[in-house]
N, C-alpha and C. Protein backbone atom coordinates (compact mmCIF):
# COMPACT_ATOMS: atom_id res chain seq x y z
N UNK A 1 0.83 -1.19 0.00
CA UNK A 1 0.00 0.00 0.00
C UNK A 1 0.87 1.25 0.00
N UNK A 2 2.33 1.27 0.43
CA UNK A 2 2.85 2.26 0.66
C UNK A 2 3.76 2.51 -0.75
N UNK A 3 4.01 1.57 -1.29
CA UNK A 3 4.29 1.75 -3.20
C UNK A 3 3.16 2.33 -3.44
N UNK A 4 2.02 2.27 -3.24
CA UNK A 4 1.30 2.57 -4.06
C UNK A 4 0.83 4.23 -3.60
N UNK A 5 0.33 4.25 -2.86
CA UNK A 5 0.58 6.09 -2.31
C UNK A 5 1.49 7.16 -2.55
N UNK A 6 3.17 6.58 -2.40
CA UNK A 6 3.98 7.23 -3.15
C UNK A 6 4.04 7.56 -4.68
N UNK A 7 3.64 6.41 -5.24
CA UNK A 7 2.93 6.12 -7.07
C UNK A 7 2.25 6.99 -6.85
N UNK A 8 0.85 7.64 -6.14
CA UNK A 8 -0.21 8.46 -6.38
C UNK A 8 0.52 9.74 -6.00
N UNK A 9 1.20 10.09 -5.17
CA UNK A 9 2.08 11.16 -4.42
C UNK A 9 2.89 11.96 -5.82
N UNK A 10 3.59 11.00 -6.06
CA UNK A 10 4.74 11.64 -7.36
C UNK A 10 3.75 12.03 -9.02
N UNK A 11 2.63 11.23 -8.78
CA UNK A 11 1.74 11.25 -9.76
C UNK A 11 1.19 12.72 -10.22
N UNK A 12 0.46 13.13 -8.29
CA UNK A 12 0.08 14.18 -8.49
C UNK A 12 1.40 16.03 -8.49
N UNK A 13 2.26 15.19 -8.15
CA UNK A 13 3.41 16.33 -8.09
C UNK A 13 3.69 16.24 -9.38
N UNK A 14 3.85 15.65 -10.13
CA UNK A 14 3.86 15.63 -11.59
C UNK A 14 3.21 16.86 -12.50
N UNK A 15 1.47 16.20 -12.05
CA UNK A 15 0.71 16.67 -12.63
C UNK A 15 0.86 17.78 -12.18
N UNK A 16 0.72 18.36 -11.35
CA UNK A 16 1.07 20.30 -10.79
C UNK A 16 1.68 20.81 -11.83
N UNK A 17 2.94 20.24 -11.51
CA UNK A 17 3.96 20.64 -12.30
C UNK A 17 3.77 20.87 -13.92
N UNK A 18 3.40 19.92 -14.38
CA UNK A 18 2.85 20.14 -15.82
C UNK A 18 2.06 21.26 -15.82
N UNK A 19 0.97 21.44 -15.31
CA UNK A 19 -0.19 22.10 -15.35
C UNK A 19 0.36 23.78 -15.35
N UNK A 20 1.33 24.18 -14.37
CA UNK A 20 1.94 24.96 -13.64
C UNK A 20 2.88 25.57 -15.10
N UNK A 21 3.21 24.54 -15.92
CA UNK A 21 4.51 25.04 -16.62
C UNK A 21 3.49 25.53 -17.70
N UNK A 22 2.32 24.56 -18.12
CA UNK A 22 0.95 24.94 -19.24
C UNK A 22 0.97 26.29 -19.47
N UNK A 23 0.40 26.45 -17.73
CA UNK A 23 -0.21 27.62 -17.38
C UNK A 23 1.26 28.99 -17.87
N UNK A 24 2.26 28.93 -17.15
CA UNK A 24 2.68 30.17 -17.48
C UNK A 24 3.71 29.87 -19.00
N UNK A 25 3.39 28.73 -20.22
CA UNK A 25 3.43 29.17 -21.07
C UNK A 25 2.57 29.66 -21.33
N UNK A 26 1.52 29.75 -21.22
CA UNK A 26 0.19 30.45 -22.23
C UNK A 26 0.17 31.76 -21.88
N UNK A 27 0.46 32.10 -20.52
CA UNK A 27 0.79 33.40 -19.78
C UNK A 27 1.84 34.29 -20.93
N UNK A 28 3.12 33.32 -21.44
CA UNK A 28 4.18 34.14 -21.85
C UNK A 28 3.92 34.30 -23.47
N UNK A 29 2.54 33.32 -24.12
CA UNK A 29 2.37 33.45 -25.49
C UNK A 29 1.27 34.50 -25.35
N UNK A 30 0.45 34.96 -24.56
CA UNK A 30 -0.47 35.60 -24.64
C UNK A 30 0.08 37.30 -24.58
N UNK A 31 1.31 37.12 -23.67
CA UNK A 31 2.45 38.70 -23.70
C UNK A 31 2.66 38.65 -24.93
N UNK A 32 3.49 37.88 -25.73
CA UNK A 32 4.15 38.11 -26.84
C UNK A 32 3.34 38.24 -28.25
N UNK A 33 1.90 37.52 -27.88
CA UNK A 33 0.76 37.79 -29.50
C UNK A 33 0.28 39.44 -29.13
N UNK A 34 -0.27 39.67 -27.67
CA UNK A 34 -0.72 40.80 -27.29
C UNK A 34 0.38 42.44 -28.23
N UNK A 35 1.96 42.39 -27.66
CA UNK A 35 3.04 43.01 -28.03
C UNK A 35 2.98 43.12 -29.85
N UNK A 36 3.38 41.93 -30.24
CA UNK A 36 2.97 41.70 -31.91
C UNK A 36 1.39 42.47 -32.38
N UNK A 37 0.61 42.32 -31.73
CA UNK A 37 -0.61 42.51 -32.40
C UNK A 37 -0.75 44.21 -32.29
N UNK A 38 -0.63 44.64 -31.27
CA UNK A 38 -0.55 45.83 -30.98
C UNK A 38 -0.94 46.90 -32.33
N UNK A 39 0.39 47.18 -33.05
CA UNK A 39 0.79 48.52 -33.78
C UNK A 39 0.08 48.31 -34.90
N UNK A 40 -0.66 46.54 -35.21
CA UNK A 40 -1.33 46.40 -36.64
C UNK A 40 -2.66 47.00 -36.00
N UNK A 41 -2.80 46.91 -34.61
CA UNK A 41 -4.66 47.53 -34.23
C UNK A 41 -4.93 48.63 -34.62
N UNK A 42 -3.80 49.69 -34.96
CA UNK A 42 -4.31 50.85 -35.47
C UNK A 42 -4.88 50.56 -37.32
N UNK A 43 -4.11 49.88 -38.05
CA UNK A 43 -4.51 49.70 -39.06
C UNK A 43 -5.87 49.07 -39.33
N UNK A 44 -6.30 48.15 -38.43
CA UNK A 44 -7.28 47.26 -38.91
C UNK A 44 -8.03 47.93 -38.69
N UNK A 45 -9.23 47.33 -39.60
CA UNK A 45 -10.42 47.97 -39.98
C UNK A 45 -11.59 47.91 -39.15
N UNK A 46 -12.15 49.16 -38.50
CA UNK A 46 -13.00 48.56 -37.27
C UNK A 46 -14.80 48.66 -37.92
N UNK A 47 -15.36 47.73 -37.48
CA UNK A 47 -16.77 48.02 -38.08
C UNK A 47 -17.69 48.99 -37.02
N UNK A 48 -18.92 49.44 -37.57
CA UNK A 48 -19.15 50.70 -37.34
C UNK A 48 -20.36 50.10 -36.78
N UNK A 49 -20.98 50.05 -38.29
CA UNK A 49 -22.96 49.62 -38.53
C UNK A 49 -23.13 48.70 -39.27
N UNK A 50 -24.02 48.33 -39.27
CA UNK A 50 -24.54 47.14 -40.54
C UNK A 50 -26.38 47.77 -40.16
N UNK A 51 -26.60 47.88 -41.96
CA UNK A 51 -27.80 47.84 -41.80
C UNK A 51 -28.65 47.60 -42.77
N UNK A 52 -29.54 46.61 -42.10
CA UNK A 52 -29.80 44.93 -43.39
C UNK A 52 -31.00 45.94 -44.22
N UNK A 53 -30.45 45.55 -45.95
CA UNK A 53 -31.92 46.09 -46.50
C UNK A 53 -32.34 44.94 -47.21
N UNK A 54 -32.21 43.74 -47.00
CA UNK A 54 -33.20 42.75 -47.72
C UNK A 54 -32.75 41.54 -46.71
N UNK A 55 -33.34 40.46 -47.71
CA UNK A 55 -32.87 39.06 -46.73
C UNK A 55 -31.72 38.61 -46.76
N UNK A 56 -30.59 38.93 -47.62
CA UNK A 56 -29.01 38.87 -47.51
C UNK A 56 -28.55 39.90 -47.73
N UNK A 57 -29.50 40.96 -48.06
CA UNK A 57 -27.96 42.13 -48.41
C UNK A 57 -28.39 43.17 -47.26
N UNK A 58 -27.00 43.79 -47.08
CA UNK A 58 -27.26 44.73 -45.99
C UNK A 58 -25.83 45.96 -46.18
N UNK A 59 -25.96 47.12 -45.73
CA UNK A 59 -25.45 48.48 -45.94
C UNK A 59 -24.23 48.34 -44.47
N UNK A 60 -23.04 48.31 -44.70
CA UNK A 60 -22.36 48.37 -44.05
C UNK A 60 -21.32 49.47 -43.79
N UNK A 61 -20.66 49.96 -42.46
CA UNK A 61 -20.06 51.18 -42.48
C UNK A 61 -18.71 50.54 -41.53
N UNK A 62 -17.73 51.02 -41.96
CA UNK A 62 -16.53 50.79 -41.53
C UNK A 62 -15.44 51.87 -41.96
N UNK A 63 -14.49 52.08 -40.41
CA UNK A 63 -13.55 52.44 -40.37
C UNK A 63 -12.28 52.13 -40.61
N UNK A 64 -11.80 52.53 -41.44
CA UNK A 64 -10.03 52.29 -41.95
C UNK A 64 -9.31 53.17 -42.68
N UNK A 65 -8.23 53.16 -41.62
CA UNK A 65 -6.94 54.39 -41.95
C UNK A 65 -7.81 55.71 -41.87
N UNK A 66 -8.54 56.14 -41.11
CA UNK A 66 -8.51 57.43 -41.30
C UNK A 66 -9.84 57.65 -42.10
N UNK A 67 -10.62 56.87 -42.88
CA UNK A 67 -11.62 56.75 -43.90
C UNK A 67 -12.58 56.39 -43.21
N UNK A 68 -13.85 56.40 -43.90
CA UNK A 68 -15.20 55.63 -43.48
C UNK A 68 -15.63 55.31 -44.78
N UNK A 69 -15.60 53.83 -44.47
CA UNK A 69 -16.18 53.13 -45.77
C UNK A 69 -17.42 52.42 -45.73
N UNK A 70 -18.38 52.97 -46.99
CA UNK A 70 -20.02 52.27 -46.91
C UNK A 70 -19.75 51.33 -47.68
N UNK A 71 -19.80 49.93 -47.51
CA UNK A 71 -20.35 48.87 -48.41
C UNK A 71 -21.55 48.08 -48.68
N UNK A 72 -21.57 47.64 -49.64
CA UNK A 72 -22.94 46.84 -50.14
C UNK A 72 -22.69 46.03 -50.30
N UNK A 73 -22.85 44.70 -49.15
CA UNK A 73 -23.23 43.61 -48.65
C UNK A 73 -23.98 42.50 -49.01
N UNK A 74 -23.87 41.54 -49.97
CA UNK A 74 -24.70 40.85 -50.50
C UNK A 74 -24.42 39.14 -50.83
N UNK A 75 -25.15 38.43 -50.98
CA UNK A 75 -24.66 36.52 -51.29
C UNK A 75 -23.39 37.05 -52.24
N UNK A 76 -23.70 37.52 -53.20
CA UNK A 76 -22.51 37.23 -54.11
C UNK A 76 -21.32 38.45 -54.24
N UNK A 77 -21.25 39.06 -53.08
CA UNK A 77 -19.92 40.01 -52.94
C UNK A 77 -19.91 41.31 -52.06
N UNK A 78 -19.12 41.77 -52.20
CA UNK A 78 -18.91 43.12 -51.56
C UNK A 78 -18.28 44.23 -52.32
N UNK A 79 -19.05 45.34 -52.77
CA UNK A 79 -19.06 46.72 -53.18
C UNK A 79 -18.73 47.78 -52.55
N UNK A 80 -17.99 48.63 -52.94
CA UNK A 80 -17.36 49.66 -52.47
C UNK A 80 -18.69 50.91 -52.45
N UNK A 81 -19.88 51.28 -51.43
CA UNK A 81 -20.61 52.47 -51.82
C UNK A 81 -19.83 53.74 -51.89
N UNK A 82 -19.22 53.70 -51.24
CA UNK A 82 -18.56 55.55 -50.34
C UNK A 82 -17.71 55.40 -50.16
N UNK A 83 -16.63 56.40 -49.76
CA UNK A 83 -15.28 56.20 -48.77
C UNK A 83 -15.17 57.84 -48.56
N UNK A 84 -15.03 58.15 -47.70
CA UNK A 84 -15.00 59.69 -47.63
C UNK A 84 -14.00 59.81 -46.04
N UNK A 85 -13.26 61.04 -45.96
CA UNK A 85 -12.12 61.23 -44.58
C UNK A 85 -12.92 61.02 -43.59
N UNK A 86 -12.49 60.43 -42.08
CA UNK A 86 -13.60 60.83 -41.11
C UNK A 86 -13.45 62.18 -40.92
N UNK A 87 -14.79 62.32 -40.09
CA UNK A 87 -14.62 63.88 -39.25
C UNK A 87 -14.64 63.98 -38.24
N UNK A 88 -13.53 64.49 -37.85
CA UNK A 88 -13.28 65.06 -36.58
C UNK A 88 -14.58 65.39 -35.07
N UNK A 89 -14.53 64.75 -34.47
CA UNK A 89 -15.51 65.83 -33.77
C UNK A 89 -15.71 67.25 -34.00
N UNK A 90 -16.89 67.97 -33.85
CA UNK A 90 -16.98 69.65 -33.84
C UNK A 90 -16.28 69.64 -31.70
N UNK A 91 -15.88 70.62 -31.97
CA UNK A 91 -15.13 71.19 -30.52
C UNK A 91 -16.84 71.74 -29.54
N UNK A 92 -17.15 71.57 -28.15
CA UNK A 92 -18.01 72.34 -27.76
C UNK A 92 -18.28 73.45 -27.72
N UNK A 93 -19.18 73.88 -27.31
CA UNK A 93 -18.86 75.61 -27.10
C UNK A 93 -18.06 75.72 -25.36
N UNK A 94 -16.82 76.71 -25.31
CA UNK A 94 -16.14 76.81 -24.37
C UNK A 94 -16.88 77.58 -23.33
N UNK A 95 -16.66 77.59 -21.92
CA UNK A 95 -17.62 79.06 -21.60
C UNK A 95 -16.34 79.93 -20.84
């Protein structure tokens, strides 16, 4: 019985251990995709609106680089409507 407890003993110190090393790789891949991903977040394209005008097609608005782009959304593709600069907020009135 006492082989066999030590067998369960080293078993579970094992398993910690594995689990333990899992854990702070995923810790050190999740730093290093986070770091990488970073400087492309300004580029990517963020979506805005979608707004459905039939049973598959729908009017979509998205941001990229600086632009706002309308597309037309449909089974068989995607169309460029618009692209125009964003705008800035207007400033409040100061008092």
């Amino acid at each position: 019985m006492e082989n066999f407890a030590s067998s369960v003993a080293t078993m579970l110190v094992a398993l910690v251990f594995v689990l333990a090393l899992a854990w702070l790789g995923l810790r050190v891949l999740k730093r290093l995709q986070v770091g990488r991903l970073a400087p492309q977040a300004v580029d990517a394209p963020r979506f805005v609106r979608a707004l459905p005008v039939g049973a598959r097609e729908r009017v979509v608005v998205m941001h990229y680089r600086g632009e706002e782009w309308v597309l037309g959304v449909t089974a068989g593709g995607i169309s460029l409507l618009a692209r125009d600069p964003l705008q800035k907020p207007a400033a409040g009135p100061s008092a």
